[in-house]
Protein backbone atom coordinates (compact mmCIF):
# COMPACT_ATOMS: atom_id res chain seq x y z
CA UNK A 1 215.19 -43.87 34.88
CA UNK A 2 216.67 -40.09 33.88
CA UNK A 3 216.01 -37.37 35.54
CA UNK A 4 213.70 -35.87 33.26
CA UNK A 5 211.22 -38.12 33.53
CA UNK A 6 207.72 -37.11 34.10
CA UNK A 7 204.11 -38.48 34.85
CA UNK A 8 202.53 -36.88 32.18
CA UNK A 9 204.37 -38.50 28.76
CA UNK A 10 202.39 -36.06 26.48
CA UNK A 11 203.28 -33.01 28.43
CA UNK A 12 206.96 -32.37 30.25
CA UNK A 13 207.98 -29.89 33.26
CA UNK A 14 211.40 -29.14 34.10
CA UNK A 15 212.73 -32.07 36.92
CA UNK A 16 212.85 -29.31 39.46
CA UNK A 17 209.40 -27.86 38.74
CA UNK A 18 207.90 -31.48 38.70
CA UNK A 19 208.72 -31.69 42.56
CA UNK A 20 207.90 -27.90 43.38
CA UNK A 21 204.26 -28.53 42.10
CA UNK A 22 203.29 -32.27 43.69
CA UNK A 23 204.12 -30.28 47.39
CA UNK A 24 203.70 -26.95 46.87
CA UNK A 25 200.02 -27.82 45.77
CA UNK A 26 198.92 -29.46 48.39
CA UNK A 27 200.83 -27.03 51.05
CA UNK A 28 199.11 -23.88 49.66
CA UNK A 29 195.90 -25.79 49.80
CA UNK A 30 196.50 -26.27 53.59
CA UNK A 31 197.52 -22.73 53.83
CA UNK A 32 194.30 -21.25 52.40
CA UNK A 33 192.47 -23.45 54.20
CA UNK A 34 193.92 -22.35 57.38
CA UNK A 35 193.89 -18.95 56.64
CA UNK A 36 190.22 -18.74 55.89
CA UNK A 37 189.01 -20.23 58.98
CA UNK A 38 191.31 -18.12 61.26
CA UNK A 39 190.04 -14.91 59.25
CA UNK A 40 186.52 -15.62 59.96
CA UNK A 41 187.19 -17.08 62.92
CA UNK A 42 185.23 -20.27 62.42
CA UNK A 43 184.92 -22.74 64.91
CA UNK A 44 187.44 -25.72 65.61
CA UNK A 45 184.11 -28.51 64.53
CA UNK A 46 183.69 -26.68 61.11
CA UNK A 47 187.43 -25.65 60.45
CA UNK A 48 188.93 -28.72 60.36
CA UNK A 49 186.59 -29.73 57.66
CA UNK A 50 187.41 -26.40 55.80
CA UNK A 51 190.88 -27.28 55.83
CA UNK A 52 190.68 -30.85 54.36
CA UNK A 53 188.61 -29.63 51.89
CA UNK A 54 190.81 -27.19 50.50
CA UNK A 55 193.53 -29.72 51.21
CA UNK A 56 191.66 -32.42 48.68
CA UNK A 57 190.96 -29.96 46.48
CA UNK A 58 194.52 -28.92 46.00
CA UNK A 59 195.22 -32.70 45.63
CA UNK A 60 192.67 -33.32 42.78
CA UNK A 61 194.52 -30.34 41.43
CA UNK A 62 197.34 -32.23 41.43
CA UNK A 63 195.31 -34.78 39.50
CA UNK A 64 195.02 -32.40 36.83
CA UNK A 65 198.34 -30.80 36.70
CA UNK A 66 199.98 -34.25 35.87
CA UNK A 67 196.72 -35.51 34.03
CA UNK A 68 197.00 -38.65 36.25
CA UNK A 69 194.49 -41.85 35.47
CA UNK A 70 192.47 -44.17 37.73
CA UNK A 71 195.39 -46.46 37.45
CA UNK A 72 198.19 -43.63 38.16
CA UNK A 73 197.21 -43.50 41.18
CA UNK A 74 195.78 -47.18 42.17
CA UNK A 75 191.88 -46.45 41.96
CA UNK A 76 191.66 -48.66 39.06
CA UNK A 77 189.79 -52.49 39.96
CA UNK A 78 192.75 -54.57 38.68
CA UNK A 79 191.19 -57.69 38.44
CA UNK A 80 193.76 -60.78 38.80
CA UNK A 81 195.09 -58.52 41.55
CA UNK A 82 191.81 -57.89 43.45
CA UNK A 83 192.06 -61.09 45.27
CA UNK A 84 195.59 -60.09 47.09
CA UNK A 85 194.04 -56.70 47.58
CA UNK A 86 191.20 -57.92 49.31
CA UNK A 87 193.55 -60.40 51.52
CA UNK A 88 195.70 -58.71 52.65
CA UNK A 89 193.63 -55.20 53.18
CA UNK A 90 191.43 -57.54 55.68
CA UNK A 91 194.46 -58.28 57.25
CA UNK A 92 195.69 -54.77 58.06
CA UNK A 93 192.29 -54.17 58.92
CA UNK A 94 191.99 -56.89 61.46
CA UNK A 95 195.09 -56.06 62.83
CA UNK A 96 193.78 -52.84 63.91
CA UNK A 97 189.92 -54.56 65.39
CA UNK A 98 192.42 -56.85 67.43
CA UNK A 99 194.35 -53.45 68.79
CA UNK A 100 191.22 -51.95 69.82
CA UNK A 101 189.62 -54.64 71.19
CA UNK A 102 192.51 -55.60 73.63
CA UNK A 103 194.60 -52.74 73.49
CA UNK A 104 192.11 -50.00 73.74
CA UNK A 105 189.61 -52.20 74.82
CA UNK A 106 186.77 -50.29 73.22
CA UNK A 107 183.44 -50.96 74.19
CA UNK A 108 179.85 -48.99 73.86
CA UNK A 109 179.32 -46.48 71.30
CA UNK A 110 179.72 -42.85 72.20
CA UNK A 111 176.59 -41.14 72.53
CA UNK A 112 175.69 -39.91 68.86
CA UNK A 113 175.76 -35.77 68.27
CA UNK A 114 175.79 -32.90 65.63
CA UNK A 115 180.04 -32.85 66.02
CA UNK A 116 180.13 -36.72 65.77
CA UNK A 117 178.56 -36.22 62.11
CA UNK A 118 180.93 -33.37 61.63
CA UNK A 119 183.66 -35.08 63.09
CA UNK A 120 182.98 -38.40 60.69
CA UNK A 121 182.16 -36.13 57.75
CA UNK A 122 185.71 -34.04 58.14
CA UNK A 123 187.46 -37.80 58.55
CA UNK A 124 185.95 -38.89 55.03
CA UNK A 125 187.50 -35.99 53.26
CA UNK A 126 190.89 -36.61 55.21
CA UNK A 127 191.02 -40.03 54.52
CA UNK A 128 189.83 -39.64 50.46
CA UNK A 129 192.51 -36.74 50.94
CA UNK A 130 195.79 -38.14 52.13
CA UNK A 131 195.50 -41.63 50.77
CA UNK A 132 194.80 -39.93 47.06
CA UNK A 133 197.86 -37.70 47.66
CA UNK A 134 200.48 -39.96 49.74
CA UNK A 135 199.80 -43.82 48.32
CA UNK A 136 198.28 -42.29 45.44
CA UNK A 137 200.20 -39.41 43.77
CA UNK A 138 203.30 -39.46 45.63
CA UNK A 139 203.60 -43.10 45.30
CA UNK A 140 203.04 -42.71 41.54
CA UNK A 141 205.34 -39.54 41.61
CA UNK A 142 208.45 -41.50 42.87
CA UNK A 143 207.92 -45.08 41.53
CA UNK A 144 207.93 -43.49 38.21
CA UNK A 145 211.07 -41.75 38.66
CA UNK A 146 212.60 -44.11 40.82
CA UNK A 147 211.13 -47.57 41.66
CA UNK A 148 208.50 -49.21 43.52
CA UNK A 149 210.37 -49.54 46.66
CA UNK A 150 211.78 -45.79 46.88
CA UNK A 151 207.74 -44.61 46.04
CA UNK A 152 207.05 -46.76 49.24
CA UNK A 153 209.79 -45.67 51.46
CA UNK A 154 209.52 -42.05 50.37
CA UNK A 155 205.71 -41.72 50.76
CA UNK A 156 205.89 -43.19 54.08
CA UNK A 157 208.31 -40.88 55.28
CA UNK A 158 206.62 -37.76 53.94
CA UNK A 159 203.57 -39.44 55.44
CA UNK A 160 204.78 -39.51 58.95
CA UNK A 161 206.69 -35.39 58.49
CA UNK A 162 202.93 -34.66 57.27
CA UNK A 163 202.01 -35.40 61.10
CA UNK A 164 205.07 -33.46 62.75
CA UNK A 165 202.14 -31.51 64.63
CA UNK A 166 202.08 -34.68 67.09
CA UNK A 167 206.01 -34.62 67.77
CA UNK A 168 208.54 -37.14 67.14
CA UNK A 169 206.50 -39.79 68.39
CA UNK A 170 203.76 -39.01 66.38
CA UNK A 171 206.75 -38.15 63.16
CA UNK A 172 207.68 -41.84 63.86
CA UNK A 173 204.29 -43.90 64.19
CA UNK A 174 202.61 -42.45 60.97
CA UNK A 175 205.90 -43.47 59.38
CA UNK A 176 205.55 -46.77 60.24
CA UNK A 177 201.75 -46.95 59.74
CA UNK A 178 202.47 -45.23 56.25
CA UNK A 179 204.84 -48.08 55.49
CA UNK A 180 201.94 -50.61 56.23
CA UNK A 181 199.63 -48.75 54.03
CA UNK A 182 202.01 -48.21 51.48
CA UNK A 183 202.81 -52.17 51.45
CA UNK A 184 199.39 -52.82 50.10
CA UNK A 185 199.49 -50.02 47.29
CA UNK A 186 203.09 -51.92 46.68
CA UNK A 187 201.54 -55.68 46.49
CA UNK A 188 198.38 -54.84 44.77
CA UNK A 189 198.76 -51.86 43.47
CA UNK A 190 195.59 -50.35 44.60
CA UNK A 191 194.47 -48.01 47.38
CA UNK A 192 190.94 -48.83 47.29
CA UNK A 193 190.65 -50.72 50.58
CA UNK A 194 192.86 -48.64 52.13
CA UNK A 195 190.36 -45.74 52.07
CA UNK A 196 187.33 -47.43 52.83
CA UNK A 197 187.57 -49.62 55.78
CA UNK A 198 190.90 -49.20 56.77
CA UNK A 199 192.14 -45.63 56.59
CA UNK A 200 188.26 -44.57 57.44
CA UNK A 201 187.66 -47.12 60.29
CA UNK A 202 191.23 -46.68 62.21
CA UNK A 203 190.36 -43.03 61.96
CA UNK A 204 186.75 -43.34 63.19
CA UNK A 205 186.72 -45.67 65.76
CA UNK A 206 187.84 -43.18 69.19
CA UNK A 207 185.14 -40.87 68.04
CA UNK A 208 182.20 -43.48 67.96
CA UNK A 209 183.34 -45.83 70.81
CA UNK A 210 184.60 -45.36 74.23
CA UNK A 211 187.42 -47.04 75.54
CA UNK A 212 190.41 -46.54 77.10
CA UNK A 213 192.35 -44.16 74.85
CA UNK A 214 194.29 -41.78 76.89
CA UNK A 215 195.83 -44.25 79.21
CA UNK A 216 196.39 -47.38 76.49
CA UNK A 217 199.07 -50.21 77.87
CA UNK A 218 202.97 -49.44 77.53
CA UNK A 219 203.52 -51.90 75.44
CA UNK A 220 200.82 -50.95 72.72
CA UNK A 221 203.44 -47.86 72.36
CA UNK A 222 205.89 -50.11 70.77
CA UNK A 223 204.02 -53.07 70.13
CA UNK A 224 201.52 -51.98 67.44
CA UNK A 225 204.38 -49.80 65.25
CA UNK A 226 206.52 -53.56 65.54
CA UNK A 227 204.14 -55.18 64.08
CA UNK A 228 202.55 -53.07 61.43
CA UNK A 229 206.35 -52.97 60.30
CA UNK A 230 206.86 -56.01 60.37
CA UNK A 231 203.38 -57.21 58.69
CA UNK A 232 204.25 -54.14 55.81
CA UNK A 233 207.78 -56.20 55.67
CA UNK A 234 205.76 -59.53 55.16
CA UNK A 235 203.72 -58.18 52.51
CA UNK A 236 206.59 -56.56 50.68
CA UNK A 237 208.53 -59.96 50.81
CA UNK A 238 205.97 -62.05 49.65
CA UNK A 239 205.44 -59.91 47.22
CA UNK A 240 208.82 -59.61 45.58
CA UNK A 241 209.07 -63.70 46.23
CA UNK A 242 206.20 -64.24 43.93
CA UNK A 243 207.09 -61.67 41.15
CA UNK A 244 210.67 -63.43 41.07
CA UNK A 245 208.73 -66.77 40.22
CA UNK A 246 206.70 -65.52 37.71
């Protein structure tokens, strides 16, 4: 597609400004965020869910600024896709039951407190958050300008830089785990599951169970990013296989 392509067909920003605004939004949204809490010094339990806030906010800014739809950004039910969605969001989501289970090997729920409701409250904005912004937005941002495949790719790589606070390793697992996510936005083109149980429950799960998560098996280091790849890979394949036949 040319360059001067935008989201919004009724309304058009210059190329350049079209990519200042989808991350500068977002980034100053973090940036208030941040800066409020440390100015009134408010504690770590409440400032996290400051941040996010301001951080969704900024993204349903966004929203606005490019007058995005339902179906812009994969929130819209598409019905003789639902079915795939469905499938292969369970899938992903087992994935991650099975890693817990025998990886983690979770077992009895923590014991329940005022920070475990701020803690779950903070990871429903986060989750609503990033997968409205990164399989959402950016996703529509790039497949419109590009394709399908370069909105997957690129999301999942600004997915995993969006974590660069947890260091390479961390830079590299979100990629992959982005890639996974991004798979089912690229099959179905929906994120619905992917915020509620998926995104929600892989979040939730340490801070409700106990389990063995600071000393998890070697092998879950490399094991789990293989196969989420290569599950993402599956779903991408099958997916192009099909839309060939039809």
């Amino acid at each position: 597609m040319n360059g001067d392509y935008t989201i919004n067909p009724t309304k058009r920003y210059p190329p350049k400004l079209d990519y200042l605004l989808v991350f500068l939004i977002p980034i100053i949204g973090l940036a208030l965020g941040v800066a409020i809490t440390t100015l009134l010094d408010i504690d770590q339990t409440y400032s996290n869910f400051i941040i996010n806030l301001f951080f969704l906010a900024a993204t349903i800014g966004l929203l606005r600024v490019f007058k995005l739809s339902r179906e812009d950004v994969g929130l819209k039910s598409i019905p003789h896709k639902m079915r795939q969605h469905v499938f292969i969001s369970l899938v992903v989501f087992t994935l991650y039951i099975l890693f817990y289970i025998f990886a983690i090997r979770i077992s009895s729920l923590k014991p329940f407190s005022a920070n475990t409701v701020w803690g779950l409250l903070t990871y429903l904005i986060v989750v609503i958050a990033e997968e409205l912004y990164f399989r959402g937005i950016l996703y529509s941002f790039f497949e419109k300008r590009f394709s399908a495949r370069t909105a997957l790719i690129a999301s999942s790589l600004i997915f995993g830089l969006f974590h660069a606070r947890q260091g390479v390793t961390g830079i590299i697992s979100r990629t992959i785990t982005g890639w996974l996510w991004g798979s089912v936005r690229y099959s179905s083109k929906m994120i619905i599951l992917l915020i509620f149980p998926i995104h929600f429950a892989y979040n939730a799960t340490w801070l409700l169970f106990d389990g063995n998560w600071a000393n998890s098996p070697m092998w879950t280091i490399y094991t789990l990013p293989a196969v989420e790849f290569l599950l993402g890979l599956l779903f991408v394949i099958m997916h192009d296989a099909k839309s060939r036949s039809t």
